[in-house]
Protein backbone atom coordinates (compact mmCIF):
# COMPACT_ATOMS: atom_id res chain seq x y z
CA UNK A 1 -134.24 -133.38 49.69
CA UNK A 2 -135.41 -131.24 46.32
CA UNK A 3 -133.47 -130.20 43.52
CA UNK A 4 -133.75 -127.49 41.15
CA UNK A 5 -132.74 -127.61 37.25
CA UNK A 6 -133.75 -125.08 34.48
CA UNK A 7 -134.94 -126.32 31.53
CA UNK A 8 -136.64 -124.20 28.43
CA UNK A 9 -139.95 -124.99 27.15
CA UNK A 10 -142.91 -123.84 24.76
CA UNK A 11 -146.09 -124.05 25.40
CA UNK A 12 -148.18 -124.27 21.82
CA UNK A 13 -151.85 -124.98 20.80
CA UNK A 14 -152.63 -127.57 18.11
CA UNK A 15 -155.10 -128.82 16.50
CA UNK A 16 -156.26 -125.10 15.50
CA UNK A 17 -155.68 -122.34 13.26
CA UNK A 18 -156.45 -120.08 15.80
CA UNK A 19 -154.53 -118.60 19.29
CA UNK A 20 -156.17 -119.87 22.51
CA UNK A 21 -158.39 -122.32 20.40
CA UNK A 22 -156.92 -125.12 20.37
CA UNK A 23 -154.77 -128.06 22.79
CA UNK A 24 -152.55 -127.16 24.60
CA UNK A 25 -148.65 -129.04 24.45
CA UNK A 26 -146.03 -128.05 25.95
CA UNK A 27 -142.55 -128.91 24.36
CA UNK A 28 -139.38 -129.28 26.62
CA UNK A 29 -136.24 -127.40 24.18
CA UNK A 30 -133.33 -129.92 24.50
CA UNK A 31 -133.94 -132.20 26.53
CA UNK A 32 -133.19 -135.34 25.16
CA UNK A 33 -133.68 -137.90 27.77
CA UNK A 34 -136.19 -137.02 30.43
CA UNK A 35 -137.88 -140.46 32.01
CA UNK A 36 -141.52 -140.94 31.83
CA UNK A 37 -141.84 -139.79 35.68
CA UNK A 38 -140.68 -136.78 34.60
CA UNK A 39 -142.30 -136.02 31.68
CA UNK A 40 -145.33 -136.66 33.64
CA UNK A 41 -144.47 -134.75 36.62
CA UNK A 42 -143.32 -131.56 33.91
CA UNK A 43 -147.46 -132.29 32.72
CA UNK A 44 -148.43 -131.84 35.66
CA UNK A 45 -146.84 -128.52 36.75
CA UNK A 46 -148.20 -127.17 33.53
CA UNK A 47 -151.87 -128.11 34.30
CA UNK A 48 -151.99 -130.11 31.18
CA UNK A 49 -153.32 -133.90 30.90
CA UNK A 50 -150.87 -136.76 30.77
């Protein structure tokens, strides 16, 4: 069984002045209560370390 839900995010660099240069974050826009699995498995799809 899968399930779908839409959910708006940013991705954003920090830790530089520059675009491109620095980390990459991604920030999840309203969502208040996501679990750790998910946060981890959102990480994940985006390629970025947990």
């Amino acid at each position: 069984m899968t399930s779908t839900s839409e959910s708006q995010f940013q991705q954003i660099d920090v830790f530089s002045s520059e675009p491109v240069k620095g980390n990459p974050v991604a920030m999840a826009i309203g969502e208040d209560a996501l679990t750790t699995e998910q946060m981890v498995a959102f990480a994940n799809w985006m390629n970025l370390t947990v």
